[in-house]
PDB file of N, CA and C in Angstrom:
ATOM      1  N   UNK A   1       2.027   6.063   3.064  1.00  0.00           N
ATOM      2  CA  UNK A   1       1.443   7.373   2.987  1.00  0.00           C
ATOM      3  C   UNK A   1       2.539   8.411   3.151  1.00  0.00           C
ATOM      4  N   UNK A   2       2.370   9.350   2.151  1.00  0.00           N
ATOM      5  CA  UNK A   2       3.524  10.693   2.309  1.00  0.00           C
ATOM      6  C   UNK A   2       2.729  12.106   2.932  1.00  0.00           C
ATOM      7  N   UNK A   3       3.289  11.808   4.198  1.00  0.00           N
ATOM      8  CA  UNK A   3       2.595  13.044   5.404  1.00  0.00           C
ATOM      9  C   UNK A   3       2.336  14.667   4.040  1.00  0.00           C
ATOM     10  N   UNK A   4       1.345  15.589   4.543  1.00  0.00           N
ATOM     11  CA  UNK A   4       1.546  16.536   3.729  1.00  0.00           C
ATOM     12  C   UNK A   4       2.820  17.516   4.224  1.00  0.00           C
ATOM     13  N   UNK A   5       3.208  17.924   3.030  1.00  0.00           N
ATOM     14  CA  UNK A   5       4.404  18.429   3.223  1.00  0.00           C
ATOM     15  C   UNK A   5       5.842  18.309   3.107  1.00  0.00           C
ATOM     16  N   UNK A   6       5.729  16.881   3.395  1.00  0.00           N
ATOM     17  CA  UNK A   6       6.865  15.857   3.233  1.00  0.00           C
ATOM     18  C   UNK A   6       7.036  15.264   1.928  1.00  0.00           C
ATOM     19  N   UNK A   7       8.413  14.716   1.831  1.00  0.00           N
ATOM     20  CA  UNK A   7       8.677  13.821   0.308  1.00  0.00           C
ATOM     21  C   UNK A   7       8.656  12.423   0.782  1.00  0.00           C
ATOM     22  N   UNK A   8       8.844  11.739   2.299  1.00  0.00           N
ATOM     23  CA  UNK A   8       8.792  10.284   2.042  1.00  0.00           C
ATOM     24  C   UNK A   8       7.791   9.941   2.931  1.00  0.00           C
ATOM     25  N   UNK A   9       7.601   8.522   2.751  1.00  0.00           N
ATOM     26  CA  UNK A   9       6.258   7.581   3.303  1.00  0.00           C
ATOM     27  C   UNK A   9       7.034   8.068   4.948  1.00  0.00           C
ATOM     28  N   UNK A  10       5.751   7.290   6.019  1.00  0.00           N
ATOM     29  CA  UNK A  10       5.781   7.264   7.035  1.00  0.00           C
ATOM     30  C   UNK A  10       5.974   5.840   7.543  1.00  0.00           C
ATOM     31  N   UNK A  11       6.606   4.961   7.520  1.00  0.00           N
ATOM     32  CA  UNK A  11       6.800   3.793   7.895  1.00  0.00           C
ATOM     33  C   UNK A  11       5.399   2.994   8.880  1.00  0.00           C
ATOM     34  N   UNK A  12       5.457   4.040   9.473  1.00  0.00           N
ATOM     35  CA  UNK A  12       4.290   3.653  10.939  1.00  0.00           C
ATOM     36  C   UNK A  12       2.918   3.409  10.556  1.00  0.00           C
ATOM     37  N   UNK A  13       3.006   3.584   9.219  1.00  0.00           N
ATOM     38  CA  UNK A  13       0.909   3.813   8.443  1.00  0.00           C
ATOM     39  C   UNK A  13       1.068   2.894   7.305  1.00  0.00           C
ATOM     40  N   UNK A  14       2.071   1.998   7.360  1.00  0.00           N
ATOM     41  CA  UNK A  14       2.133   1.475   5.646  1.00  0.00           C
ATOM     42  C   UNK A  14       0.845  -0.047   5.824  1.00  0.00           C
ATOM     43  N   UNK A  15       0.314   0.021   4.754  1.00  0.00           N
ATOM     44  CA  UNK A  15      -0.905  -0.633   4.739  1.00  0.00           C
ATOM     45  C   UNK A  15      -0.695  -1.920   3.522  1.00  0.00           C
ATOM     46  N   UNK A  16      -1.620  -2.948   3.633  1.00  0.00           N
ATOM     47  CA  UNK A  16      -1.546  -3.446   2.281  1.00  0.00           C
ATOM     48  C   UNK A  16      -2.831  -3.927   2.059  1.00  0.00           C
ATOM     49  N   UNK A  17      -3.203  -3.561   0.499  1.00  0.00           N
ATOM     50  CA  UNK A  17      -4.747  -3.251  -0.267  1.00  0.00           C
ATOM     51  C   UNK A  17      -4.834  -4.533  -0.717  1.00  0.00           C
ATOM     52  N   UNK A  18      -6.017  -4.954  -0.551  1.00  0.00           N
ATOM     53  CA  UNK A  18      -6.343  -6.247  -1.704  1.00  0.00           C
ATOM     54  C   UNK A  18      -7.622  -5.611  -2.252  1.00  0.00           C
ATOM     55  N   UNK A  19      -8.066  -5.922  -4.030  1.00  0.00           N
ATOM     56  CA  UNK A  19      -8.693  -5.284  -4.344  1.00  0.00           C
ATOM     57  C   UNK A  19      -9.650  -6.590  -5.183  1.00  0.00           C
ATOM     58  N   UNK A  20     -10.353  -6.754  -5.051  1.00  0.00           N
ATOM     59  CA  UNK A  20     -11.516  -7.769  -6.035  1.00  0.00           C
ATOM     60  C   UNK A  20     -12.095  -7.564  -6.554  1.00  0.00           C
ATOM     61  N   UNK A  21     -12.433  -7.114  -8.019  1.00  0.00           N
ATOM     62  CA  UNK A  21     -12.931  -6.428  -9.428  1.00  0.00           C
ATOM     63  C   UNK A  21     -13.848  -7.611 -10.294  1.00  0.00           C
ATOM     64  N   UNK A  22     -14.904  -7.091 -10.042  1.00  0.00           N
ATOM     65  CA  UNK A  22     -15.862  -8.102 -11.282  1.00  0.00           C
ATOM     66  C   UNK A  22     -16.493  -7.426 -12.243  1.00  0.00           C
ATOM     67  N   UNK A  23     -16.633  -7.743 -13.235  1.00  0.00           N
ATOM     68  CA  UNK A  23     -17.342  -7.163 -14.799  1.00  0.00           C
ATOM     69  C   UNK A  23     -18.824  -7.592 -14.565  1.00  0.00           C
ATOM     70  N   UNK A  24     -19.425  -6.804 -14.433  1.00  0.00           N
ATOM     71  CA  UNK A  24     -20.846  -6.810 -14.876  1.00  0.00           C
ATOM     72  C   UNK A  24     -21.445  -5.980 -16.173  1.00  0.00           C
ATOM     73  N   UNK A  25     -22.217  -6.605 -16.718  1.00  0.00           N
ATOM     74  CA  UNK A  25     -22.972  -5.841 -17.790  1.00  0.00           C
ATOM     75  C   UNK A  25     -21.991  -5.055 -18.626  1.00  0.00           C
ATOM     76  N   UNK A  26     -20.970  -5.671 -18.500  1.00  0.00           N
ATOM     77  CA  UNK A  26     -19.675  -4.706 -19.401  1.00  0.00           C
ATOM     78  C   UNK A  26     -18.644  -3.699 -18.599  1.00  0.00           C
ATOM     79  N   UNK A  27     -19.500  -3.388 -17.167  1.00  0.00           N
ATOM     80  CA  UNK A  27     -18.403  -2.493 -17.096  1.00  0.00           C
ATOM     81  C   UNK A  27     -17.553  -3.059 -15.297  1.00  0.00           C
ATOM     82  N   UNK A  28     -16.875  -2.718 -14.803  1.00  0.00           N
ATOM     83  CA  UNK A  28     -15.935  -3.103 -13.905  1.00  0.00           C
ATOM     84  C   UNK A  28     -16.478  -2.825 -13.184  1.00  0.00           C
ATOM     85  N   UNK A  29     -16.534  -3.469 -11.634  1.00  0.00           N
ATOM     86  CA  UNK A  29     -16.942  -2.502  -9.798  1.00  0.00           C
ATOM     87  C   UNK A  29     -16.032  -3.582  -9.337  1.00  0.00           C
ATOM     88  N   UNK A  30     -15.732  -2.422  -7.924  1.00  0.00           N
ATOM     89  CA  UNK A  30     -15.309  -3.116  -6.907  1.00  0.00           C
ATOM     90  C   UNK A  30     -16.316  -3.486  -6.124  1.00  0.00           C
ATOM     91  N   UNK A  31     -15.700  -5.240  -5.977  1.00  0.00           N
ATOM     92  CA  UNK A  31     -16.653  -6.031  -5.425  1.00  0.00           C
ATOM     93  C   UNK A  31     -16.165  -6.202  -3.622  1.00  0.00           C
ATOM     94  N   UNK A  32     -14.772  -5.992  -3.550  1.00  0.00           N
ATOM     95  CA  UNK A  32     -14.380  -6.331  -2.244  1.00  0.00           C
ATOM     96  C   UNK A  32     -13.012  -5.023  -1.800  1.00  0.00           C
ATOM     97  N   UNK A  33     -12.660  -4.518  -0.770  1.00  0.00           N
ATOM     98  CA  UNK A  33     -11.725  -3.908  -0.931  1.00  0.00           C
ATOM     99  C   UNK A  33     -11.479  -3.754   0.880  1.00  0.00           C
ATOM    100  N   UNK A  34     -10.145  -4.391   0.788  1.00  0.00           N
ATOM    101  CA  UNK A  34      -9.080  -4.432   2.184  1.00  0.00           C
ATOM    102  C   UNK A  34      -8.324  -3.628   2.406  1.00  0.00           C
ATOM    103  N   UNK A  35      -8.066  -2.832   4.069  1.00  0.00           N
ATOM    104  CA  UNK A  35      -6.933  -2.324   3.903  1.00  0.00           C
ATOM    105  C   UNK A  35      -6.606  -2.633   5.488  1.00  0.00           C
ATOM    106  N   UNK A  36      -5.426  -3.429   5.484  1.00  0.00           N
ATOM    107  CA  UNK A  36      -4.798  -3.880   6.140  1.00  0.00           C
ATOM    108  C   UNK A  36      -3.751  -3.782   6.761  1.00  0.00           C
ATOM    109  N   UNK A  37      -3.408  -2.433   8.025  1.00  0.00           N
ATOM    110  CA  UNK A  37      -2.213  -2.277   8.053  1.00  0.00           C
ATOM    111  C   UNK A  37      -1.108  -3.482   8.158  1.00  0.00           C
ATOM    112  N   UNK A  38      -0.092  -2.650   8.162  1.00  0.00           N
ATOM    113  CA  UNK A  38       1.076  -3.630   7.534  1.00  0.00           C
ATOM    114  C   UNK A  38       2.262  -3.895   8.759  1.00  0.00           C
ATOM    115  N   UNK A  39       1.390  -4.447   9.514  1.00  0.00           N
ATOM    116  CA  UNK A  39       2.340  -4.658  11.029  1.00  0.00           C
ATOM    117  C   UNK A  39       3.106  -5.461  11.412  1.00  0.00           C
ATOM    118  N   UNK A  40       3.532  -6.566  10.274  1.00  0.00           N
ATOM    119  CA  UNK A  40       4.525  -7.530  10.465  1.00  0.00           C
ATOM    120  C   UNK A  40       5.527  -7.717  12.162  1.00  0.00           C
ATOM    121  N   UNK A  41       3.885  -8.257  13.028  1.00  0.00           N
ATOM    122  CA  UNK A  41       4.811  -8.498  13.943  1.00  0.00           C
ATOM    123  C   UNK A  41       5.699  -9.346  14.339  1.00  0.00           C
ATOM    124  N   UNK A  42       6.703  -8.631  14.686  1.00  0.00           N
ATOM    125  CA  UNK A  42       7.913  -9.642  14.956  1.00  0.00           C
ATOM    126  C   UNK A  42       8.970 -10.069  14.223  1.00  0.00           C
ATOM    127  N   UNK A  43       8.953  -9.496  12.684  1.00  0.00           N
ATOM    128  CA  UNK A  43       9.404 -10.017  11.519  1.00  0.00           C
ATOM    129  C   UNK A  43       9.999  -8.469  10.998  1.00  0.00           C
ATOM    130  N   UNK A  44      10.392  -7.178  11.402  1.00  0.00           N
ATOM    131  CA  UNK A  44      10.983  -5.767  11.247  1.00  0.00           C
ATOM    132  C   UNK A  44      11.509  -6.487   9.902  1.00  0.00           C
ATOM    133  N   UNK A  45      12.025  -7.182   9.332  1.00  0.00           N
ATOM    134  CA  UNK A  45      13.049  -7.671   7.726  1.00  0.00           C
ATOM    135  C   UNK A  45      11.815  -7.235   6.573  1.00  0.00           C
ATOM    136  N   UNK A  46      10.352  -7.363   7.003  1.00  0.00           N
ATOM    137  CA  UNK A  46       9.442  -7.613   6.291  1.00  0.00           C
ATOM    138  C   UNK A  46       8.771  -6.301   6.010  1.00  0.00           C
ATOM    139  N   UNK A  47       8.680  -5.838   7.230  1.00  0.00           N
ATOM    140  CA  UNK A  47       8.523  -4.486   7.333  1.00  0.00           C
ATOM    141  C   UNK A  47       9.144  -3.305   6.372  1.00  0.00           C
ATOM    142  N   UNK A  48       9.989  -3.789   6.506  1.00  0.00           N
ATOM    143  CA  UNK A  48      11.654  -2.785   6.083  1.00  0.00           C
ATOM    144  C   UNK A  48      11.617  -3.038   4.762  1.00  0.00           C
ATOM    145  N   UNK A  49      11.454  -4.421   4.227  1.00  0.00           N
ATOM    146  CA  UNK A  49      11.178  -4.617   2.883  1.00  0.00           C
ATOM    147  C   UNK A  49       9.953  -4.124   2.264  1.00  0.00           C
ATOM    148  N   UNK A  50       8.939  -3.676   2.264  1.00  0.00           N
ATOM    149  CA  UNK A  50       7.884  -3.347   2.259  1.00  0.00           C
ATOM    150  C   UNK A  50       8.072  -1.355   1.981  1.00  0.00           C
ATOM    151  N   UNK A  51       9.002  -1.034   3.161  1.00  0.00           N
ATOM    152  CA  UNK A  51       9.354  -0.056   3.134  1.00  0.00           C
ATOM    153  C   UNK A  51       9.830  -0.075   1.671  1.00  0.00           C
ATOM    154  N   UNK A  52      11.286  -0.085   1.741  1.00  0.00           N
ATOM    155  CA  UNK A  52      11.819  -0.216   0.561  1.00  0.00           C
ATOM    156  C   UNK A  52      11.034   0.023  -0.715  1.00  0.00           C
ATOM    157  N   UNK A  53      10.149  -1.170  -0.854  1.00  0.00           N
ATOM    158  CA  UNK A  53       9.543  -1.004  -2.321  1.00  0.00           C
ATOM    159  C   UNK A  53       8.764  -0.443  -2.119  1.00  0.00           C
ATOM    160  N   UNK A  54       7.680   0.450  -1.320  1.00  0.00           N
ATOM    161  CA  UNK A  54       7.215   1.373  -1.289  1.00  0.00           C
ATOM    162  C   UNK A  54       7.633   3.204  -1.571  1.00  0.00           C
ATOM    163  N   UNK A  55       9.271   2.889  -1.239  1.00  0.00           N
ATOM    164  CA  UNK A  55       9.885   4.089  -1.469  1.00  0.00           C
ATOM    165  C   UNK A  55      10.243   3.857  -3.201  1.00  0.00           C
ATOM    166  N   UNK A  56      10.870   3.052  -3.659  1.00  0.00           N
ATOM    167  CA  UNK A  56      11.459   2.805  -4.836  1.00  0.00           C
ATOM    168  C   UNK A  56       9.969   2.901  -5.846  1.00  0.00           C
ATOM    169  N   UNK A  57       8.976   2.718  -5.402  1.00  0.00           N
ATOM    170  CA  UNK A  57       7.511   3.270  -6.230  1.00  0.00           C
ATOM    171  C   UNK A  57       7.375   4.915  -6.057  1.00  0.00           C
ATOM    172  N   UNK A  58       7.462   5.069  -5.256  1.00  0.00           N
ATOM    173  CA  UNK A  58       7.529   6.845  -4.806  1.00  0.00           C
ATOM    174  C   UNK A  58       8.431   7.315  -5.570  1.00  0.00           C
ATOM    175  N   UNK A  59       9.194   7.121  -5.808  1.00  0.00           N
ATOM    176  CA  UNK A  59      10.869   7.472  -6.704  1.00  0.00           C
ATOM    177  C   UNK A  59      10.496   7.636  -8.126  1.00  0.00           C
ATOM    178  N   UNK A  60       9.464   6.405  -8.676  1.00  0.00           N
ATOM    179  CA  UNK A  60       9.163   6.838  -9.585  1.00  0.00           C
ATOM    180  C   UNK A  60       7.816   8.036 -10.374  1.00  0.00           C
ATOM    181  N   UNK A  61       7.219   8.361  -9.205  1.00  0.00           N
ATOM    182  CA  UNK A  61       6.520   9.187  -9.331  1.00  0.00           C
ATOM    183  C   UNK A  61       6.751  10.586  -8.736  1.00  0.00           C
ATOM    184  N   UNK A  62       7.760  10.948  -8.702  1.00  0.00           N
ATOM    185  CA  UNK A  62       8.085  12.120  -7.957  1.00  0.00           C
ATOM    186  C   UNK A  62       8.943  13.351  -9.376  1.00  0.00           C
TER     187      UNK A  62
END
């Protein structure tokens, strides 16, 4: 998440989504939807990586 105001994520809120999509009658719904902060305890390498490609996605939308 990029605080308002700010240009980069907040390390401390980074989350990870799982999303489960089924077609009915033709058209798409979400059937299931996770959000899971991203607290890699004990493992900061994982964290940090996470970071990373979260910023390098931001980079491209800015």
């Amino acid at each position: 998440m990029v605080p308002p105001g700010l240009a980069d994520i907040n390390p401390a809120v980074n989350a990870v989504q799982s999303l489960l999509a089924v077609r009915q009658d033709g058209r798409w719904r979400i059937a299931q939807l996770q959000n899971t902060p991203a607290a890699f305890h004990g493992r900061p390498d994982l964290s940090d990586q996470l970071t990373g490609e979260l910023r390098a996605e931001l980079r491209t939308i800015q």
